[in-house]
PDB file of N, CA and C in Angstrom:
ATOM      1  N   UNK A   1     -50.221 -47.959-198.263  1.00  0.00           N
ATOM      2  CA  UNK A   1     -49.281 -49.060-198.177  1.00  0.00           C
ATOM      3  C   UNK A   1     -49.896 -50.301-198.818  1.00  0.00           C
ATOM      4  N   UNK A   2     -49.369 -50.540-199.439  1.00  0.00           N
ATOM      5  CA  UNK A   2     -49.838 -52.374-200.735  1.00  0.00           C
ATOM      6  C   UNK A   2     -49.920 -53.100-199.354  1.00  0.00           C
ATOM      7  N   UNK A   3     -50.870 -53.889-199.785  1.00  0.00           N
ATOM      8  CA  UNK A   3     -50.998 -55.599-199.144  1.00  0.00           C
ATOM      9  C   UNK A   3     -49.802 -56.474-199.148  1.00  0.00           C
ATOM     10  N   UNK A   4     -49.253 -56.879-197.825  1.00  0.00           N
ATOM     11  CA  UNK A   4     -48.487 -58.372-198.463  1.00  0.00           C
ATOM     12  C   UNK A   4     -49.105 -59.711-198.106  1.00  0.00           C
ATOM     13  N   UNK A   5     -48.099 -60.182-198.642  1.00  0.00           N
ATOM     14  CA  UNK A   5     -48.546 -61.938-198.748  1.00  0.00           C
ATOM     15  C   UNK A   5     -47.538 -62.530-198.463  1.00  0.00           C
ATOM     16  N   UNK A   6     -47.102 -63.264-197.777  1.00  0.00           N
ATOM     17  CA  UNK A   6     -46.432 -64.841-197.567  1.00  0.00           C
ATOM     18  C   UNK A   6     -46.836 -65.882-198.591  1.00  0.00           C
ATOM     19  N   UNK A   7     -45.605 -66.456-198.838  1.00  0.00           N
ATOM     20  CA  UNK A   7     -45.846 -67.319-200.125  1.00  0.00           C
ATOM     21  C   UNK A   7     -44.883 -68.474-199.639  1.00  0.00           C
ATOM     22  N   UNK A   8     -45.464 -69.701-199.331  1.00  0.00           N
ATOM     23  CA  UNK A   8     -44.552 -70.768-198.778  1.00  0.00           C
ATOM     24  C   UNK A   8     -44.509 -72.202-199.937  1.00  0.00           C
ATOM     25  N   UNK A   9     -43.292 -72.799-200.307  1.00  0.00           N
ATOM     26  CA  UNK A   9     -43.292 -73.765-200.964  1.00  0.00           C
ATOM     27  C   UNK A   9     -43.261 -74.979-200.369  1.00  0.00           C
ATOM     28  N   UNK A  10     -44.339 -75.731-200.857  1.00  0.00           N
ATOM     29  CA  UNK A  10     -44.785 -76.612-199.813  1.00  0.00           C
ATOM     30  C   UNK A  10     -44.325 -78.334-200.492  1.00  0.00           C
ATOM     31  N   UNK A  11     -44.369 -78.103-202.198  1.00  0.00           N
ATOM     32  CA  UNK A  11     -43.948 -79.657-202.433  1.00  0.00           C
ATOM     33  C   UNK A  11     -42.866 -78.934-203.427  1.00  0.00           C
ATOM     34  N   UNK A  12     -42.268 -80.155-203.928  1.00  0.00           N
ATOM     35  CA  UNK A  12     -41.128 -80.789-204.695  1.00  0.00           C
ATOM     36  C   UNK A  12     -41.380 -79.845-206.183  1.00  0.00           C
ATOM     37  N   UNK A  13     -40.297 -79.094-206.984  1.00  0.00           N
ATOM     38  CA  UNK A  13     -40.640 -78.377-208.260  1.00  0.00           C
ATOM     39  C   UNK A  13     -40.276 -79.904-209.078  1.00  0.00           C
ATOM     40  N   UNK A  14     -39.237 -81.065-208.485  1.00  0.00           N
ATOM     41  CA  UNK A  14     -38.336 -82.194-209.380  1.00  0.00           C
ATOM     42  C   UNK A  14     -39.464 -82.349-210.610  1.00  0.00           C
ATOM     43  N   UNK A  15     -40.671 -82.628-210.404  1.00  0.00           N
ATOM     44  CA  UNK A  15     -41.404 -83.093-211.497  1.00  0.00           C
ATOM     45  C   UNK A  15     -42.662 -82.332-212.145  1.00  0.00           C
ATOM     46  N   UNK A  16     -42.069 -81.019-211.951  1.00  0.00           N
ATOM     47  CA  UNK A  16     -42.805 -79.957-212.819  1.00  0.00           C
ATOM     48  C   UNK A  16     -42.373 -79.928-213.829  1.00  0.00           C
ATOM     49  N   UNK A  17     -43.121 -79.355-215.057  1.00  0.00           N
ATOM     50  CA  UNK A  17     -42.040 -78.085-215.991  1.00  0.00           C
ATOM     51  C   UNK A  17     -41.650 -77.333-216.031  1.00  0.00           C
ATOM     52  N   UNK A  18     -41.322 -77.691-217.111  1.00  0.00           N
ATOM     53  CA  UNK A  18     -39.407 -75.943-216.773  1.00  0.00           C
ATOM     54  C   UNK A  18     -40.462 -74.822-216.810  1.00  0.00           C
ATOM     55  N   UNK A  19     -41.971 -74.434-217.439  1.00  0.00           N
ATOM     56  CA  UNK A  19     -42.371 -73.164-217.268  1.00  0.00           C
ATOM     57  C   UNK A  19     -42.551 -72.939-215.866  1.00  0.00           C
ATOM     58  N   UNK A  20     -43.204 -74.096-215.099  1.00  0.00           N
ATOM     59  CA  UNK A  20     -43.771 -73.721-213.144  1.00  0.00           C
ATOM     60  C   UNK A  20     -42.579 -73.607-212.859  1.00  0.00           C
ATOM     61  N   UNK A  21     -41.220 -74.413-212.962  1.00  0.00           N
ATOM     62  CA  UNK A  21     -39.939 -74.259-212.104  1.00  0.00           C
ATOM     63  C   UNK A  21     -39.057 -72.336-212.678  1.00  0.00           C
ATOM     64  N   UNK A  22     -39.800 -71.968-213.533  1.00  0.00           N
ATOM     65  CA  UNK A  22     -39.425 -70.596-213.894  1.00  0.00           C
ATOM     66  C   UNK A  22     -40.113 -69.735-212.969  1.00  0.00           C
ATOM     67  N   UNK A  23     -41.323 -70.005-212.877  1.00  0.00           N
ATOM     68  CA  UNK A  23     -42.146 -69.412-212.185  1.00  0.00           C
ATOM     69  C   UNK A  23     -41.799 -69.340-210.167  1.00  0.00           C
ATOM     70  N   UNK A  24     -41.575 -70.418-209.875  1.00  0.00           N
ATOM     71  CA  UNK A  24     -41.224 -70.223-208.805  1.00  0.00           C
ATOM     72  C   UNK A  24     -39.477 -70.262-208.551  1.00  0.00           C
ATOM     73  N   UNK A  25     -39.078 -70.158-209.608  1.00  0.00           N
ATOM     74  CA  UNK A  25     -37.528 -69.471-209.580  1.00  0.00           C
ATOM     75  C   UNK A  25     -37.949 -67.728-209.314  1.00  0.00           C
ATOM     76  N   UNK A  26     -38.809 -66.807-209.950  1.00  0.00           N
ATOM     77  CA  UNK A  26     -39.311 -66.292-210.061  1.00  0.00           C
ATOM     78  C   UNK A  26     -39.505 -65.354-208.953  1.00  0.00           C
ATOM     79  N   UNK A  27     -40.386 -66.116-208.029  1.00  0.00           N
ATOM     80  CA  UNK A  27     -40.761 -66.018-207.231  1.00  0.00           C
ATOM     81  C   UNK A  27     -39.991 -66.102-205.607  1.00  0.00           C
ATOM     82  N   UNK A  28     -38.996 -67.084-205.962  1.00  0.00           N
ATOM     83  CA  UNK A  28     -37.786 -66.293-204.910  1.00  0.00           C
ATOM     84  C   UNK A  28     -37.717 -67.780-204.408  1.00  0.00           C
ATOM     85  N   UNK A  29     -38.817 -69.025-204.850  1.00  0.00           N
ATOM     86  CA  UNK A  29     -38.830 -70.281-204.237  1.00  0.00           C
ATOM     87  C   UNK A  29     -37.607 -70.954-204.555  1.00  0.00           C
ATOM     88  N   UNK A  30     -36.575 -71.925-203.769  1.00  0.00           N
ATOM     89  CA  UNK A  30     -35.630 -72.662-204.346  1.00  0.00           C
ATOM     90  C   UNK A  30     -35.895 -74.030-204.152  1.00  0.00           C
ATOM     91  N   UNK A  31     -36.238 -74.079-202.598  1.00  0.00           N
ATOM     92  CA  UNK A  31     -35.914 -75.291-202.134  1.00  0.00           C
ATOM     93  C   UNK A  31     -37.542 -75.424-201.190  1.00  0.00           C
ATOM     94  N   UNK A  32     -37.847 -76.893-199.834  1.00  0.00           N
ATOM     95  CA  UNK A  32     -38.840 -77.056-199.567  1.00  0.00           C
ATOM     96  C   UNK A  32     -39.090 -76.194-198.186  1.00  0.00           C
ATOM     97  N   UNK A  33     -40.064 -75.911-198.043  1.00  0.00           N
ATOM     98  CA  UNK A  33     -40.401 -74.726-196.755  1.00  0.00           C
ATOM     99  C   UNK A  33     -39.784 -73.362-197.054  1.00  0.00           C
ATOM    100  N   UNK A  34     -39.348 -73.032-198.235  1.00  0.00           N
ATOM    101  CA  UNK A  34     -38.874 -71.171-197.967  1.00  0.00           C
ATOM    102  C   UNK A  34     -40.215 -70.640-198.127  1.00  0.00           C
ATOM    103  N   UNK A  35     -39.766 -69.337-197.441  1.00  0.00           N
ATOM    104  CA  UNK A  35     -40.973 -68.141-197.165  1.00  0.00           C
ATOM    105  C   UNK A  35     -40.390 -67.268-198.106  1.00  0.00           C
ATOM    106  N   UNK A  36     -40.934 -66.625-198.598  1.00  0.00           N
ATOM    107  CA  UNK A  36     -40.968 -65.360-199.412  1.00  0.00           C
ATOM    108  C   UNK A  36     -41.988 -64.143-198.924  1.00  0.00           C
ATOM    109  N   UNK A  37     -41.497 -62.966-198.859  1.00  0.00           N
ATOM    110  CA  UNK A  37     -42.869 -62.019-198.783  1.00  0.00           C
ATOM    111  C   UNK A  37     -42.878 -61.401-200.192  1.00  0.00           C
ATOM    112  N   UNK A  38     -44.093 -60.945-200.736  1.00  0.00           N
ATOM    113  CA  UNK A  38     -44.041 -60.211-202.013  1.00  0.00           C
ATOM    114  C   UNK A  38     -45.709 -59.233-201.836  1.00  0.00           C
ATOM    115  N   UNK A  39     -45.693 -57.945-202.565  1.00  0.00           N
ATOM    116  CA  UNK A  39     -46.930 -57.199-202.799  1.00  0.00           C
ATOM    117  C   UNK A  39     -47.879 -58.083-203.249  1.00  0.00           C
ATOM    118  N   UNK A  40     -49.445 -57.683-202.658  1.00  0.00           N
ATOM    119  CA  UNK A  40     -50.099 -58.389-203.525  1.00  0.00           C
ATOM    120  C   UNK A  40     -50.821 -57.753-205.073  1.00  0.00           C
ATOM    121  N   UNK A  41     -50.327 -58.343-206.035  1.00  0.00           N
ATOM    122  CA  UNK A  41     -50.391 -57.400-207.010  1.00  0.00           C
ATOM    123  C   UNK A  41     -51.047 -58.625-208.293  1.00  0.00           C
ATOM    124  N   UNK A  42     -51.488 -57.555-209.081  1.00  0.00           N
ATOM    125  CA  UNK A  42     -52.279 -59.034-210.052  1.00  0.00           C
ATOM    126  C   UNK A  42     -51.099 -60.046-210.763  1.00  0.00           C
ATOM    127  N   UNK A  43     -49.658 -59.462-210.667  1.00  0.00           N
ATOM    128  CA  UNK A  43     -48.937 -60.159-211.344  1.00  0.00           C
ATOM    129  C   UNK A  43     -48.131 -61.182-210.751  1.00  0.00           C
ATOM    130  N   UNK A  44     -47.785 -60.739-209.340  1.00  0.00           N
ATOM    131  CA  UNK A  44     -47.547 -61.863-208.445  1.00  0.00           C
ATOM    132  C   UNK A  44     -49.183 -63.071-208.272  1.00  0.00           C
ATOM    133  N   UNK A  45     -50.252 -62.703-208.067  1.00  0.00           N
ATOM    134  CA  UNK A  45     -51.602 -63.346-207.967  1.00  0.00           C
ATOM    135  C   UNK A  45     -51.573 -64.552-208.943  1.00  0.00           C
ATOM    136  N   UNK A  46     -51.027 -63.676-210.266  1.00  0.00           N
ATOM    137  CA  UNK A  46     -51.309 -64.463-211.697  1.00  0.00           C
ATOM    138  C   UNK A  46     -49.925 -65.560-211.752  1.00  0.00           C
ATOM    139  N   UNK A  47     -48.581 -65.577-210.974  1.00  0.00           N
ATOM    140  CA  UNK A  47     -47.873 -66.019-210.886  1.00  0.00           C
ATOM    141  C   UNK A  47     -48.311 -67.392-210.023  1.00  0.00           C
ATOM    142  N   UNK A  48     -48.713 -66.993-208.856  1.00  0.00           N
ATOM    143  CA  UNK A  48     -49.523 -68.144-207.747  1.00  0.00           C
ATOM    144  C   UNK A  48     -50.484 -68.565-208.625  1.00  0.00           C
ATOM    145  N   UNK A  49     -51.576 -68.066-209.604  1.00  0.00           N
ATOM    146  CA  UNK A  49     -52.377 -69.472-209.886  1.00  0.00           C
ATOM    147  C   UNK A  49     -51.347 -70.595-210.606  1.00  0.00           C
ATOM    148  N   UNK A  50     -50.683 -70.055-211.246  1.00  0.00           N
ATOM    149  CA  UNK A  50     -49.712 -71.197-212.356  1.00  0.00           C
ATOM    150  C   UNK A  50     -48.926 -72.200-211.027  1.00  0.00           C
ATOM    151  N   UNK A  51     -48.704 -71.990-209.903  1.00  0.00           N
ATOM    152  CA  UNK A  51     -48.300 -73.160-209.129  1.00  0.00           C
ATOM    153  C   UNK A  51     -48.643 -73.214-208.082  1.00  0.00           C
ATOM    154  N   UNK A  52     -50.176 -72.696-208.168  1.00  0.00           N
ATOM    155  CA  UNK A  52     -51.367 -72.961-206.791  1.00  0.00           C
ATOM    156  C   UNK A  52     -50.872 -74.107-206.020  1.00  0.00           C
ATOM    157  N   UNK A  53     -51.120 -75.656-206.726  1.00  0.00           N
ATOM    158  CA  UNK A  53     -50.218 -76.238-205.993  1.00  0.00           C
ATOM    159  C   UNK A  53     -49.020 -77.026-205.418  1.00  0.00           C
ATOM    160  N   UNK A  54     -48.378 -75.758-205.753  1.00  0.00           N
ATOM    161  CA  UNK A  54     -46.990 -75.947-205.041  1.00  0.00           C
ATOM    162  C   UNK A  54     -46.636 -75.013-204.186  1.00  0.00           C
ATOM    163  N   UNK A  55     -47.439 -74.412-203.960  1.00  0.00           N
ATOM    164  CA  UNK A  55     -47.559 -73.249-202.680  1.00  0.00           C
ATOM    165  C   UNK A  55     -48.454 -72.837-201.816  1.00  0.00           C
ATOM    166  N   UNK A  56     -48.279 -72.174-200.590  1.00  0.00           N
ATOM    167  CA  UNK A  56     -49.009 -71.916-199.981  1.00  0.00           C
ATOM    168  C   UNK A  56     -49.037 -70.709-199.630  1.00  0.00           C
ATOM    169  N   UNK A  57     -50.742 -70.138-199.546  1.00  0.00           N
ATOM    170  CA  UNK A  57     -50.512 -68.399-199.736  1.00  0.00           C
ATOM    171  C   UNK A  57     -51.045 -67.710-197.908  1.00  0.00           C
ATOM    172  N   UNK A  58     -50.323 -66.625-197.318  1.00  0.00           N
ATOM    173  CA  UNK A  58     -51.220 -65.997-196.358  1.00  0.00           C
ATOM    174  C   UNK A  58     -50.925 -65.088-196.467  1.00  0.00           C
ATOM    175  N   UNK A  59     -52.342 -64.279-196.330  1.00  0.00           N
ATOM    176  CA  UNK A  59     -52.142 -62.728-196.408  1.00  0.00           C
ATOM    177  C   UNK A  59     -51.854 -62.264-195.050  1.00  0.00           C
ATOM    178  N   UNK A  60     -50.870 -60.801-195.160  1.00  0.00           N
ATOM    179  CA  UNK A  60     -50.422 -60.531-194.221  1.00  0.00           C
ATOM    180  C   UNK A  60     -51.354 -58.788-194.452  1.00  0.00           C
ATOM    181  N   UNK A  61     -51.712 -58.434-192.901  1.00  0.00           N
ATOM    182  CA  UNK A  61     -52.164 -56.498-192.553  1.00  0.00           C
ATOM    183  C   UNK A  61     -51.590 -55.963-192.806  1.00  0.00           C
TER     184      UNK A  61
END
């Protein structure tokens, strides 16, 4: 069974760029405080460094 992760959006995308606001379109983020669960996989991983911070990560057993 894959690893998951919790992925929480913690600030504002308003004054990113359109590539991070793709990225956490992406990622299932819309608005402030949603949770997402996703595998932990190098491509979701590689997705979280590009908006390290604008999110917050916990791994889940």
């Amino acid at each position: 069974m894959a690893k998951k992760i919790l992925v929480k959006q913690i600030k504002s995308i308003i004054t990113e760029s359109p590539k991070q606001r793709a990225t956490m379109r992406a990622l299932g983020l819309r608005r402030m405080n949603a949770v997402r669960e996703h595998d932990d996989t190098p491509v979701i991983r590689g997705m979280l460094n590009k908006v390290h911070h604008l999110v917050e990560v916990k791994e889940i057993n």
